[in-house]
C-alpha atoms as a PDB file:
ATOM      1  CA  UNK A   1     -33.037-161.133-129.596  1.00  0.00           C
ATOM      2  CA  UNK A   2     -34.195-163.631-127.216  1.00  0.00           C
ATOM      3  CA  UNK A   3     -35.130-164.222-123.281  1.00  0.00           C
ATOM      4  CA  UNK A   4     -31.587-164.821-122.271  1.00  0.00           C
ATOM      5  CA  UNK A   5     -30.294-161.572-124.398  1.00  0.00           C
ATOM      6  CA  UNK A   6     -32.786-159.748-122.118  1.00  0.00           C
ATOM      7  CA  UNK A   7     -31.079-161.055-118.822  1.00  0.00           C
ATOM      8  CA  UNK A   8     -27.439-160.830-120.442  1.00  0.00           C
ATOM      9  CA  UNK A   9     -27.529-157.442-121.191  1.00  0.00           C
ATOM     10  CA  UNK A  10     -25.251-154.941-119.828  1.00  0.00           C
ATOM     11  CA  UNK A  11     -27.318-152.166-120.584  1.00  0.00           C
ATOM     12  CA  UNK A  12     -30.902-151.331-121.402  1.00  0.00           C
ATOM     13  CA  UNK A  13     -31.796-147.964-121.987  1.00  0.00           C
ATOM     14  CA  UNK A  14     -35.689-147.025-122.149  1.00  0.00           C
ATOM     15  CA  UNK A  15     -36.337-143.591-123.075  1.00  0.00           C
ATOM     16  CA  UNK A  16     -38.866-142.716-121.810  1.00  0.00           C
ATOM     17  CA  UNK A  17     -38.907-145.029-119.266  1.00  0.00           C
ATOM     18  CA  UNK A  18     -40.364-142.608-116.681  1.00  0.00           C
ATOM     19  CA  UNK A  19     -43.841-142.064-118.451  1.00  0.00           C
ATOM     20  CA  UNK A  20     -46.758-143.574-119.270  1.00  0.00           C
ATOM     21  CA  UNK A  21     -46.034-146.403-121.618  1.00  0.00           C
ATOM     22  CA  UNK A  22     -42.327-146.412-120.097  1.00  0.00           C
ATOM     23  CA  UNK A  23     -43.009-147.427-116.453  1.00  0.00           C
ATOM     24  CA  UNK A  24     -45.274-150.396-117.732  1.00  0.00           C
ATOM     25  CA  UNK A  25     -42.464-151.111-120.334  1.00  0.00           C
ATOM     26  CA  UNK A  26     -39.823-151.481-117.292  1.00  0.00           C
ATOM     27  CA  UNK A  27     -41.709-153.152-115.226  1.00  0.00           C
ATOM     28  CA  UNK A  28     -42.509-156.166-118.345  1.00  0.00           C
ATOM     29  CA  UNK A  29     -38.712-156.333-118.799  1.00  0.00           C
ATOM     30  CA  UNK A  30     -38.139-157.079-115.184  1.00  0.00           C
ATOM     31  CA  UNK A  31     -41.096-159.599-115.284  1.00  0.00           C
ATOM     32  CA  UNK A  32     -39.661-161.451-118.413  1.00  0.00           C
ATOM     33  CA  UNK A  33     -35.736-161.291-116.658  1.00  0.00           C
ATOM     34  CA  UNK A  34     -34.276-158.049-117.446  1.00  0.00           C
ATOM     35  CA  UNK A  35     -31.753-156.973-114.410  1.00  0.00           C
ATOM     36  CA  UNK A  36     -33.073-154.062-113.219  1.00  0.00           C
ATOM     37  CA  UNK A  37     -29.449-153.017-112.267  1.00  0.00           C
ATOM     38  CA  UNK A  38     -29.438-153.203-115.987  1.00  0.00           C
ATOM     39  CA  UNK A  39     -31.944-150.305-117.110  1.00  0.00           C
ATOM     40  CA  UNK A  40     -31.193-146.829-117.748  1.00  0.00           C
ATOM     41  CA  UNK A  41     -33.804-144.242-117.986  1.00  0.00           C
ATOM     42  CA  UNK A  42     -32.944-140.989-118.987  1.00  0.00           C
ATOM     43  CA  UNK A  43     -34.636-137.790-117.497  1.00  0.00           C
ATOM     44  CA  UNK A  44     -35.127-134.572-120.037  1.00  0.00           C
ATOM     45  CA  UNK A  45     -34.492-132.531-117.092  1.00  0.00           C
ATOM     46  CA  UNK A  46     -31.006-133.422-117.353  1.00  0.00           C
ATOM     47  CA  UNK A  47     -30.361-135.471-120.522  1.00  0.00           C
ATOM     48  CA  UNK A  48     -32.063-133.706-123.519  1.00  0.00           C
ATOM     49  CA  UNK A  49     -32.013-136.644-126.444  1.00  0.00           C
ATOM     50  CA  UNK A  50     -31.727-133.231-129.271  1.00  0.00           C
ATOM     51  CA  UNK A  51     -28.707-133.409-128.426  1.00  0.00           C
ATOM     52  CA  UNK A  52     -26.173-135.733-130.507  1.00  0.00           C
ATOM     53  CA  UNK A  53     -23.926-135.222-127.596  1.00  0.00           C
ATOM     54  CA  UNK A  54     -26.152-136.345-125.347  1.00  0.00           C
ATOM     55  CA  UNK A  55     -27.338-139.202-127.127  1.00  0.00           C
ATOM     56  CA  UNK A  56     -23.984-140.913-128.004  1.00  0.00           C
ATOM     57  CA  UNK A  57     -23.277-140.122-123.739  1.00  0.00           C
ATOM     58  CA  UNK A  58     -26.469-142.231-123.454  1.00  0.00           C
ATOM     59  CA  UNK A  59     -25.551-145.526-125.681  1.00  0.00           C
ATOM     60  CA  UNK A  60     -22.621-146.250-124.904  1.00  0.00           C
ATOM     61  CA  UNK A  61     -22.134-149.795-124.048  1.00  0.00           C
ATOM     62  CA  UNK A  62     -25.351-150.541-124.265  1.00  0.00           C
ATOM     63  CA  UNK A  63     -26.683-153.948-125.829  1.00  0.00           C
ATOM     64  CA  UNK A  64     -30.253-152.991-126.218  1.00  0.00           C
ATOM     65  CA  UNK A  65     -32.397-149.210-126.673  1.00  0.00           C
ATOM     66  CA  UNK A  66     -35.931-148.784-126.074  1.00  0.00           C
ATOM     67  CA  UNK A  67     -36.840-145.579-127.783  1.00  0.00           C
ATOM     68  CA  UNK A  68     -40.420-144.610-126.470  1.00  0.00           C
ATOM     69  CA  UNK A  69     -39.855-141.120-125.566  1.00  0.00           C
ATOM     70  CA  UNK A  70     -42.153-138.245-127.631  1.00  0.00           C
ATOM     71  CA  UNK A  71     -43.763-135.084-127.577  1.00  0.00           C
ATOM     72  CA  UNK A  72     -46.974-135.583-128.133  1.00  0.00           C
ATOM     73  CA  UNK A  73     -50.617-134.688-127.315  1.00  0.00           C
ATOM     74  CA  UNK A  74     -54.138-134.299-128.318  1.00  0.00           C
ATOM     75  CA  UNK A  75     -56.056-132.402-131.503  1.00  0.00           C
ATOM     76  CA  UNK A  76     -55.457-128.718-129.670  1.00  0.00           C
ATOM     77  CA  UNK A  77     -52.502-129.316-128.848  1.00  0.00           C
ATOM     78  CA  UNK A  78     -51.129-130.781-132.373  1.00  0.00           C
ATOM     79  CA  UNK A  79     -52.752-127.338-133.989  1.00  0.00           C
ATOM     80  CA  UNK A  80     -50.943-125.262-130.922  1.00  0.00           C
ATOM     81  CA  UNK A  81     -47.136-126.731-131.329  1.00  0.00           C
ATOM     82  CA  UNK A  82     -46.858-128.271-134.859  1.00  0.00           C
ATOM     83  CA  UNK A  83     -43.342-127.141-135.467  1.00  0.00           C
ATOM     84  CA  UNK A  84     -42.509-128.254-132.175  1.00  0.00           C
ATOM     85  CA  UNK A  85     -43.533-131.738-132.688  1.00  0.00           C
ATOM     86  CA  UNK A  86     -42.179-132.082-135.637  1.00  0.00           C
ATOM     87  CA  UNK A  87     -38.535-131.197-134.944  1.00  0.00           C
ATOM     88  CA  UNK A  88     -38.182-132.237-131.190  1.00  0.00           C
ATOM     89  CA  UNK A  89     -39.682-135.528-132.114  1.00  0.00           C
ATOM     90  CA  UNK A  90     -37.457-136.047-135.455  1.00  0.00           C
ATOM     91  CA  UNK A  91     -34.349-134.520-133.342  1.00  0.00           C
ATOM     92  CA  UNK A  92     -34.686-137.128-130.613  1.00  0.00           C
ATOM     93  CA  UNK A  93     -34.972-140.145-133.048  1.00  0.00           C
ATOM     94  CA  UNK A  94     -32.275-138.714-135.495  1.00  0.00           C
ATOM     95  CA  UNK A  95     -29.795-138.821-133.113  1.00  0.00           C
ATOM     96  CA  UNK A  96     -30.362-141.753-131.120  1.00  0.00           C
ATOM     97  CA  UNK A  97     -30.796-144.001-134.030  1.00  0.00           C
ATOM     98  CA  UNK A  98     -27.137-142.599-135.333  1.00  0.00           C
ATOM     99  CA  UNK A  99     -25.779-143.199-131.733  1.00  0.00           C
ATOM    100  CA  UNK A 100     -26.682-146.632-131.037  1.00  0.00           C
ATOM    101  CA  UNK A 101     -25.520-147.542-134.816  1.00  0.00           C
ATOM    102  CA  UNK A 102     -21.791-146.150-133.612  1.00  0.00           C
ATOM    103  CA  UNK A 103     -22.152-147.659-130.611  1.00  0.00           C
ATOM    104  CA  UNK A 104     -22.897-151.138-131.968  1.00  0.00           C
ATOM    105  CA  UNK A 105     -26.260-151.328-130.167  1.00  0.00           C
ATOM    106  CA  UNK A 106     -27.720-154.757-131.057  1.00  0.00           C
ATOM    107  CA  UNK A 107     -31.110-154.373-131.208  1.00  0.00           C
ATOM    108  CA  UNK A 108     -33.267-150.425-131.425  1.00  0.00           C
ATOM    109  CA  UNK A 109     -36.731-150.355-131.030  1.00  0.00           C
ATOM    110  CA  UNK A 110     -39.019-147.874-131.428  1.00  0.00           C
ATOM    111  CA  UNK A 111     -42.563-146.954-130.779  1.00  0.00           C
ATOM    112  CA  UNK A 112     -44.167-144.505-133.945  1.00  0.00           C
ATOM    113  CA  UNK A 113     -47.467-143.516-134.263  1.00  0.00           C
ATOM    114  CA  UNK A 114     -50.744-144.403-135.946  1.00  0.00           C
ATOM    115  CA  UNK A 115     -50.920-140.663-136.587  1.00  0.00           C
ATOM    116  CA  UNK A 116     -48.389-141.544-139.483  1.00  0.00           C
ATOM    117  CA  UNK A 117     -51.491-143.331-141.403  1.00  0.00           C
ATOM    118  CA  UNK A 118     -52.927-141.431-144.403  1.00  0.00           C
ATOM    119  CA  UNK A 119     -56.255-139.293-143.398  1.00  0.00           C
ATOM    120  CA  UNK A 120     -58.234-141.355-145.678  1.00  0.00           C
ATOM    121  CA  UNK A 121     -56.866-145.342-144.986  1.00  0.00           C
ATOM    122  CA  UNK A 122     -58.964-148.188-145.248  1.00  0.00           C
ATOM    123  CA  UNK A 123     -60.465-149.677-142.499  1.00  0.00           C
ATOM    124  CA  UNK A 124     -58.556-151.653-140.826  1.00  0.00           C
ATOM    125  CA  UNK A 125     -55.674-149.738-141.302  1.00  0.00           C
ATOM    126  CA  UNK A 126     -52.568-152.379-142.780  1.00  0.00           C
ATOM    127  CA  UNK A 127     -48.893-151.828-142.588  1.00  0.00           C
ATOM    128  CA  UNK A 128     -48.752-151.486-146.683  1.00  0.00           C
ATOM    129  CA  UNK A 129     -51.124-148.640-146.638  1.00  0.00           C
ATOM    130  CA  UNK A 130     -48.321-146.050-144.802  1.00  0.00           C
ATOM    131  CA  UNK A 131     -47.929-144.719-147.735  1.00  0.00           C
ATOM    132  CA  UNK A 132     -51.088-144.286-149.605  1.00  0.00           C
ATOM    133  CA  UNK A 133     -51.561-140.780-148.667  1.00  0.00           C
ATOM    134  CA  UNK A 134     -51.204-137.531-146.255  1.00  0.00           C
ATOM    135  CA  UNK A 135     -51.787-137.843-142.463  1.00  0.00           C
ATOM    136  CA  UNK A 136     -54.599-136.329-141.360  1.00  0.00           C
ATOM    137  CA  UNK A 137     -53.920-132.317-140.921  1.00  0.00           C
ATOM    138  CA  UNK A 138     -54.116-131.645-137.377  1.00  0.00           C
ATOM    139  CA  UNK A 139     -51.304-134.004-136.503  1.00  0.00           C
ATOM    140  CA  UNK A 140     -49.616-134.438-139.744  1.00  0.00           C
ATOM    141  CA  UNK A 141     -46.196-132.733-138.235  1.00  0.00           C
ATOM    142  CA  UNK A 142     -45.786-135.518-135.722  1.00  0.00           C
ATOM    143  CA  UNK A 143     -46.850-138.432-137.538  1.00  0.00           C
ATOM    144  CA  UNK A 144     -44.716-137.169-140.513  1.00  0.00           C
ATOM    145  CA  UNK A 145     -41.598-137.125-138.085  1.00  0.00           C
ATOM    146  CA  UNK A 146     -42.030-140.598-136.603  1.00  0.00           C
ATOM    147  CA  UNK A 147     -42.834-142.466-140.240  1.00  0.00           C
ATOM    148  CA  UNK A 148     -39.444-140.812-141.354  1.00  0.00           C
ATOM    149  CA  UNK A 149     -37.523-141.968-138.498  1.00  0.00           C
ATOM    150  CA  UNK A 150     -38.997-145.516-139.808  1.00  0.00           C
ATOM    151  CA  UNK A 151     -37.539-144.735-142.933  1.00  0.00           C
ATOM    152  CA  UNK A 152     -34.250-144.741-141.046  1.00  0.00           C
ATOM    153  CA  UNK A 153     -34.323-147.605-139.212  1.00  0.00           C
ATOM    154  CA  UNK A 154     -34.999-149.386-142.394  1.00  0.00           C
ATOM    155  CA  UNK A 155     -32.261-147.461-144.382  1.00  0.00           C
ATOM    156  CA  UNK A 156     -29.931-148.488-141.476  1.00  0.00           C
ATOM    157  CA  UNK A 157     -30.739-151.651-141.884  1.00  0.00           C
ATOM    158  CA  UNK A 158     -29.883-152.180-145.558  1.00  0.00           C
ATOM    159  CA  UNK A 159     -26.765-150.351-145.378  1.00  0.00           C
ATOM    160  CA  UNK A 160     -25.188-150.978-142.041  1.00  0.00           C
ATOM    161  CA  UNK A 161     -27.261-154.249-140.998  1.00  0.00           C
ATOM    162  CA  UNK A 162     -28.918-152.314-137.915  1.00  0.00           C
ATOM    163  CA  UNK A 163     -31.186-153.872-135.895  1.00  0.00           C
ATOM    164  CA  UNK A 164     -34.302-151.755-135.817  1.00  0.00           C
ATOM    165  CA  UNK A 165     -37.663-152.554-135.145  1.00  0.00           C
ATOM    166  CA  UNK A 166     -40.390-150.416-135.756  1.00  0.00           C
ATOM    167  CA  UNK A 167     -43.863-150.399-134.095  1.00  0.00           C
ATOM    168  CA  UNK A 168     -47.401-148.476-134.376  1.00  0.00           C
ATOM    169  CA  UNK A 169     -49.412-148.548-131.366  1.00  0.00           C
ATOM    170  CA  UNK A 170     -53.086-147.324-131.433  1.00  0.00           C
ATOM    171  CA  UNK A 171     -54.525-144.848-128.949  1.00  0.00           C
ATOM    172  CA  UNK A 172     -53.093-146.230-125.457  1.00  0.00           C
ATOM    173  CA  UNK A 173     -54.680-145.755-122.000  1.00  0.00           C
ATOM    174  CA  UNK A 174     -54.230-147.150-118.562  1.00  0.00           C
ATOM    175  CA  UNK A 175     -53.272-146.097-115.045  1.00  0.00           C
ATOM    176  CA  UNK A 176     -50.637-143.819-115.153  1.00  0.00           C
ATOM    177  CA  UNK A 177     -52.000-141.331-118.259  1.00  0.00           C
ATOM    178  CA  UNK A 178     -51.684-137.594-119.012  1.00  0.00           C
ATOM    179  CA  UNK A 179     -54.872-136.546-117.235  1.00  0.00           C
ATOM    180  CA  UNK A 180     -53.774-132.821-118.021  1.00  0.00           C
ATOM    181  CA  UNK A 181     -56.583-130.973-120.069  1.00  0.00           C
ATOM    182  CA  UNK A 182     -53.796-128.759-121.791  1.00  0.00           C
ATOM    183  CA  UNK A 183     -52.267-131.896-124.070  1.00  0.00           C
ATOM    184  CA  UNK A 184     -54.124-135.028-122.795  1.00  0.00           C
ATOM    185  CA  UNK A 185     -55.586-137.749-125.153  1.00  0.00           C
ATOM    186  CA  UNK A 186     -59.292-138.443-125.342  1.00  0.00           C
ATOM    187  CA  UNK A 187     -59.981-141.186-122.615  1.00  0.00           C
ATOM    188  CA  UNK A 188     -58.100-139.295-119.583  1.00  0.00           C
ATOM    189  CA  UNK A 189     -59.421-136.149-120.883  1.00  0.00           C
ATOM    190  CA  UNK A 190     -63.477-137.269-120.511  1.00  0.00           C
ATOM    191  CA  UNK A 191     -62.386-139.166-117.276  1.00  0.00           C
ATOM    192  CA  UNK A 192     -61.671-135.905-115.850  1.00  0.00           C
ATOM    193  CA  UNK A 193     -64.059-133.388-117.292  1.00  0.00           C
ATOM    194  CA  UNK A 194     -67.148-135.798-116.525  1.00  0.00           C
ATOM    195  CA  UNK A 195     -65.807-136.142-113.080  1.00  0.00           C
ATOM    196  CA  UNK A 196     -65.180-132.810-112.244  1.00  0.00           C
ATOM    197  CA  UNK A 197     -68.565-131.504-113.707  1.00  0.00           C
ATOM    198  CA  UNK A 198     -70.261-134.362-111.612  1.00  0.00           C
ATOM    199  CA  UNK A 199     -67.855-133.050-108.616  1.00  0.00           C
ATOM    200  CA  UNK A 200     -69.104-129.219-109.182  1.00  0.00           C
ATOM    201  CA  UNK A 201     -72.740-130.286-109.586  1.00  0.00           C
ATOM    202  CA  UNK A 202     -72.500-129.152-113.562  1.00  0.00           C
ATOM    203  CA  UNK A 203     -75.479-129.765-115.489  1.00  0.00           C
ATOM    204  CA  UNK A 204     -73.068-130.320-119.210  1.00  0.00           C
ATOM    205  CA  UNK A 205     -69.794-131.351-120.082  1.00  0.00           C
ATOM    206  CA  UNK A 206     -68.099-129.545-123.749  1.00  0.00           C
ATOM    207  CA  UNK A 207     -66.401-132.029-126.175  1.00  0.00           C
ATOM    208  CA  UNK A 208     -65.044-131.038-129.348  1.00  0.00           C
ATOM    209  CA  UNK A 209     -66.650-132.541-133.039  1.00  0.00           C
ATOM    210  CA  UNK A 210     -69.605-133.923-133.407  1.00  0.00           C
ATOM    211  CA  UNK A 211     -68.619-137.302-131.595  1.00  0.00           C
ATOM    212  CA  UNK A 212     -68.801-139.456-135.132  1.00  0.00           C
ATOM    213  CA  UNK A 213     -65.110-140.272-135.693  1.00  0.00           C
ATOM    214  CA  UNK A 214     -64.067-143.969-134.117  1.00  0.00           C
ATOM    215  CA  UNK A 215     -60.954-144.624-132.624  1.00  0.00           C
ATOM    216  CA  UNK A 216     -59.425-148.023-131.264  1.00  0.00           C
ATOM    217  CA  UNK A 217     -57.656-148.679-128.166  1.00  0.00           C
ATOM    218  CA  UNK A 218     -54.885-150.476-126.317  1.00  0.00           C
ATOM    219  CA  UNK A 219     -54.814-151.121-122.162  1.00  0.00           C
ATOM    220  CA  UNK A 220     -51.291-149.648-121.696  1.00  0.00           C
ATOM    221  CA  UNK A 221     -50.424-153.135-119.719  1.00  0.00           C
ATOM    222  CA  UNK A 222     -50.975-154.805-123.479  1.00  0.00           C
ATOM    223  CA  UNK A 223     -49.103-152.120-125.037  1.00  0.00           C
ATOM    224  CA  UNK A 224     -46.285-152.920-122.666  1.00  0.00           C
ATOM    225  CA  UNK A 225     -46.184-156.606-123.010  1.00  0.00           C
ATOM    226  CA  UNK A 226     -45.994-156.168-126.738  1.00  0.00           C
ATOM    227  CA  UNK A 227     -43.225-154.367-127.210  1.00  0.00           C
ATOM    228  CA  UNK A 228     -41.161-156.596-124.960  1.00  0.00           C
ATOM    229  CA  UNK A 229     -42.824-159.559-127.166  1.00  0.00           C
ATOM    230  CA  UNK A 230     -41.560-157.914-130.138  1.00  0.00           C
ATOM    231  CA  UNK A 231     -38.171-157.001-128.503  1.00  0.00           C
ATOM    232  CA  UNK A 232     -37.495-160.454-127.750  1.00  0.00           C
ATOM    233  CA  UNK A 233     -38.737-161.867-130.644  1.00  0.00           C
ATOM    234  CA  UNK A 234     -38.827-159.864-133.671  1.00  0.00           C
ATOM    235  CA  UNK A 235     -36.310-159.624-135.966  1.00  0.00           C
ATOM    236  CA  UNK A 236     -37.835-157.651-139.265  1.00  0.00           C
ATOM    237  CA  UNK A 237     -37.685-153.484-140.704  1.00  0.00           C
ATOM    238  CA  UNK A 238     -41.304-153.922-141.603  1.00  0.00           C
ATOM    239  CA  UNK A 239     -43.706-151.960-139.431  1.00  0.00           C
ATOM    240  CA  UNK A 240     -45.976-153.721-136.933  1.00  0.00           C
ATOM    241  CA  UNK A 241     -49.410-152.340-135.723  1.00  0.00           C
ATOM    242  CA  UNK A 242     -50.172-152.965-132.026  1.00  0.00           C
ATOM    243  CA  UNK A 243     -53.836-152.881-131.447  1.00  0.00           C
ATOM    244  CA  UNK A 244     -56.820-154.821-129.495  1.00  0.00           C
ATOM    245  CA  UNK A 245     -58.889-154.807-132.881  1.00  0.00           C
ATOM    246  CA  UNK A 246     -61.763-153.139-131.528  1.00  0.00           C
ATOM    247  CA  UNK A 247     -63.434-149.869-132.170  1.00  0.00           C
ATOM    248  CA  UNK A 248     -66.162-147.397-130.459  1.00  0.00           C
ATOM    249  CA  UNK A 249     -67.143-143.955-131.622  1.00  0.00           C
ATOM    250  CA  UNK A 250     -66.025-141.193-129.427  1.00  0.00           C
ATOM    251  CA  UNK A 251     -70.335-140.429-129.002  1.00  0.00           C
ATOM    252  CA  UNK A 252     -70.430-143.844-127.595  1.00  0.00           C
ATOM    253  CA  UNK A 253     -67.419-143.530-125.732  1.00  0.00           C
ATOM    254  CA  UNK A 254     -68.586-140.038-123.882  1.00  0.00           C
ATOM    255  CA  UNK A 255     -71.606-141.745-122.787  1.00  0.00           C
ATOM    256  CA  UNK A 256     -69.650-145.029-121.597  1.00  0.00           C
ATOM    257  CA  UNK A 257     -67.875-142.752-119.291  1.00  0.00           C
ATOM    258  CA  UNK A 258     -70.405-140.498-118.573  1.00  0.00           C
ATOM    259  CA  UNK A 259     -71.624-144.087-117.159  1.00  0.00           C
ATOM    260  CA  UNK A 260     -68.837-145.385-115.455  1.00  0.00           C
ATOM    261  CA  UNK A 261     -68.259-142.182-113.449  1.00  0.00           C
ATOM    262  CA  UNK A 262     -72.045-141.361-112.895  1.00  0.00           C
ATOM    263  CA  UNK A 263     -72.204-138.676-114.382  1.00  0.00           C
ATOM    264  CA  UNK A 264     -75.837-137.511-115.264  1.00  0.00           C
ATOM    265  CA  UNK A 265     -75.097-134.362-116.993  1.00  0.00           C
ATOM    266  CA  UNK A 266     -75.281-133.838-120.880  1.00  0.00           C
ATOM    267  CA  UNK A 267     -72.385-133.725-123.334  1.00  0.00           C
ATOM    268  CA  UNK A 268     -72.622-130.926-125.675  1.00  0.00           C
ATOM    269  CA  UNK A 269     -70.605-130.974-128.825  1.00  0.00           C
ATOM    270  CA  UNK A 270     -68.789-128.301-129.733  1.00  0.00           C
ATOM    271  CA  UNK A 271     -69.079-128.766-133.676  1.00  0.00           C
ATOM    272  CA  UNK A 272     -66.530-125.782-134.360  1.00  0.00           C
ATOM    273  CA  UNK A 273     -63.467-127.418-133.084  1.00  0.00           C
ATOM    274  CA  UNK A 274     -62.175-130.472-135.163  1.00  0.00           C
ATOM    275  CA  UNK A 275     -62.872-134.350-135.616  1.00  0.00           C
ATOM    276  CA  UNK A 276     -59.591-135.287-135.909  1.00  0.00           C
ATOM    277  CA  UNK A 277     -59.414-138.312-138.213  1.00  0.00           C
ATOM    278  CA  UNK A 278     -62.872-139.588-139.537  1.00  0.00           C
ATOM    279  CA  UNK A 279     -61.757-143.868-138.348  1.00  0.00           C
ATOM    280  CA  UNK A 280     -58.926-145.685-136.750  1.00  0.00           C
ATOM    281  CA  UNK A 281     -59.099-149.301-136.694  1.00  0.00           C
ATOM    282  CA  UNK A 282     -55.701-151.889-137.324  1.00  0.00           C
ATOM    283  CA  UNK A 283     -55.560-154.523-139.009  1.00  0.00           C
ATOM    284  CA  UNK A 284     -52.998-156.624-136.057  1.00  0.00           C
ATOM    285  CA  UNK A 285     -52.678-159.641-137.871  1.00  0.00           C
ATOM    286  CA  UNK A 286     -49.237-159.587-138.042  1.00  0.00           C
ATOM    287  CA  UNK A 287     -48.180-158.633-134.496  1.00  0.00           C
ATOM    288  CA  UNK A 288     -49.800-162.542-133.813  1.00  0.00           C
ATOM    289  CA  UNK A 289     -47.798-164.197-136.370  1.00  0.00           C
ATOM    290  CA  UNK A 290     -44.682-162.986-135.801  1.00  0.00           C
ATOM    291  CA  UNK A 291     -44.324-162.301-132.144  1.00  0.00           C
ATOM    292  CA  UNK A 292     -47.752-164.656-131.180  1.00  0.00           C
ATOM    293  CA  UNK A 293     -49.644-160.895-129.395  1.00  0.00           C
ATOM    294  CA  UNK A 294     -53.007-160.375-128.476  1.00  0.00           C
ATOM    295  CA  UNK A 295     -54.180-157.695-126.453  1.00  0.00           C
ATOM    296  CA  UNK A 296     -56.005-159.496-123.151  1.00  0.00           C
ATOM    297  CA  UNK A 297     -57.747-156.519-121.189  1.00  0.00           C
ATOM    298  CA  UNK A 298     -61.117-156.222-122.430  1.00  0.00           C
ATOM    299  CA  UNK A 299     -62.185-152.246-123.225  1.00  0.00           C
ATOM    300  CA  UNK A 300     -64.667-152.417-119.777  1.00  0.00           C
ATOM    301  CA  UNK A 301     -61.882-153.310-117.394  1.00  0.00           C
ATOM    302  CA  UNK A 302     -59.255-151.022-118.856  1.00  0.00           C
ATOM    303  CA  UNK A 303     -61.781-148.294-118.558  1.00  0.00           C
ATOM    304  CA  UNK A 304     -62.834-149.509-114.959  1.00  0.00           C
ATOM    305  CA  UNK A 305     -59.011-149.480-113.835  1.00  0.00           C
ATOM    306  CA  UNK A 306     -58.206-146.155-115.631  1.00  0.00           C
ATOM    307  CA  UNK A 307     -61.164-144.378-113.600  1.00  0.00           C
ATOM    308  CA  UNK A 308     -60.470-146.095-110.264  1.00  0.00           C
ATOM    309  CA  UNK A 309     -56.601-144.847-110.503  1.00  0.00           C
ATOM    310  CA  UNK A 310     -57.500-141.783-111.234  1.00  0.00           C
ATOM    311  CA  UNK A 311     -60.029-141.452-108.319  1.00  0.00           C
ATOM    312  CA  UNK A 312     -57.346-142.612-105.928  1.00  0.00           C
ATOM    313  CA  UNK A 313     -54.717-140.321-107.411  1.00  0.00           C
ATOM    314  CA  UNK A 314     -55.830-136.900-108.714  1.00  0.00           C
ATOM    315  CA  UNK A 315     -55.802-133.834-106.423  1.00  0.00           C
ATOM    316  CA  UNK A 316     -59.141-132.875-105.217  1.00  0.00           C
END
């Protein structure tokens, strides 16, 4: 798929187009000459992508599908809903994948998860090692879904010539995140607990572990760009990591925070809740040689421009 396949197209649908990832995916399409006349983003109030029904309603005549939409969330909330995840977030991709193949969609991609890696992967995780093992426990469920949904794009491909792509972004954050305590992921989560304890005057903020596992990750705004970089440009069933290559301890990263929102208070770690996955690191060579991305936000000024949007937009 190229530039001009971008501006040609009929329809573009984005699902999830209204979220997180999605609203910084739309607004890269539009930048790189996508019509916005030309988008569709579907709403789960009112279009629930279970449903086959809904899903074939939602391809038709479209040229191009941007499947970003999942159910997802932190550690807690993986242990809370497991059989949820699993079967809304296979359900959505079954049937949208078999939709846009009837509906002679010319190019599907979709967004999985690094959750899909085995618990124990070398460092830095590589496409080849999907397979090496069992995703790490508390999130097993939803990884397992996505990684079989790239089975299908794959198995589409050989049979029916579908074009799906299939990539694995690392933890994302940005403006725009899930700063809800219930399901959020790590970086909104300590945004808001170390600025609410510094708001109430609390002498301690509670994190789960012990604060030893690492995790790497991605400004949203890179996240964004790559996907439309691989959209326009890749072509291949083999899975693509999108990463910035760099990793931090979740320790370290409490006490970066704790920094950036002056926050004076201790962290105390709650050692009876769960790590999560000991490392998470990706090996992103090959998002650079076939689709030429880097990420470009440095970790400081993502972190700085997370905070600050938050600070402007939460409800005090």
């Amino acid at each position: 798929m190229s530039g001009s396949l971008l501006r040609d197209a009929r329809k573009i649908v984005v699902t999830g187009g209204a979220g997180f990832l999605g609203r910084h995916v739309i607004a890269e399409l539009v930048r790189r000459g996508a019509r916005e006349s030309s988008l569709v983003i579907p709403r789960s109030a009112t279009q629930d992508l279970r449903s086959a029904a809904v899903c074939q309603d939602l391809v038709k005549d479209a040229d191009l599908v941007l499947h970003l939409a999942a159910r997802v969330g932190g550690i807690g909330f993986n242990q809370k809903y497991p059989g949820e995840l699993f079967y809304d977030n296979a359900a959505m991709g079954l049937h949208l994948i078999e939709a846009s193949r009837i509906a002679k969609v010319k190019k599907f991609v979709m967004t999985g998860t690094i959750c899909a890696y085995p618990r124990h992967t070398p460092v830095p995780f590589r496409e080849e090692d999907l397979w090496n093992g069992y995703p790490e426990e508390t999130n097993a469920p939803y990884g397992v879904a996505k990684k079989a949904l790239m089975v299908m794009l794959q198995s589409y491909r050989a049979q029916y010539d579908f074009n799906g792509v299939y990539l694995l972004p690392v933890n994302l954050y940005g403006p725009h995140d899930n700063f809800d305590l219930e399901n959020s992921h790590v970086i909104p989560a300590l945004i808001r607990k170390c600025l609410e304890a510094k708001d109430r005057g609390a002498s301690e903020v509670v994190l789960w572990g012990d604060g030893s596992p690492t995790r790497e990750f991605l400004y949203v705004e890179d996240a964004a760009r790559a996907i439309v970089m691989a959209t326009e440009n890749y072509q291949s069933s083999e899975p693509v990591n999108l990463g910035s290559a760099e990793e931090i301890s979740i320790r370290d990263l409490a006490e970066l925070i704790k920094r950036k929102t002056d926050f004076s208070g201790a962290v105390r770690w709650d050692t009876s809740r769960p790590n999560g996955q000991e490392r998470r690191k990706l090996d992103v060579s090959r998002a650079e040689k076939f689709f030429g991305f880097r990420s470009q936000v440095s970790f400081d000024q993502g972190l700085e421009q997370t905070i600050r949007w938050w600070k402007e937009n939460r409800k005090t």
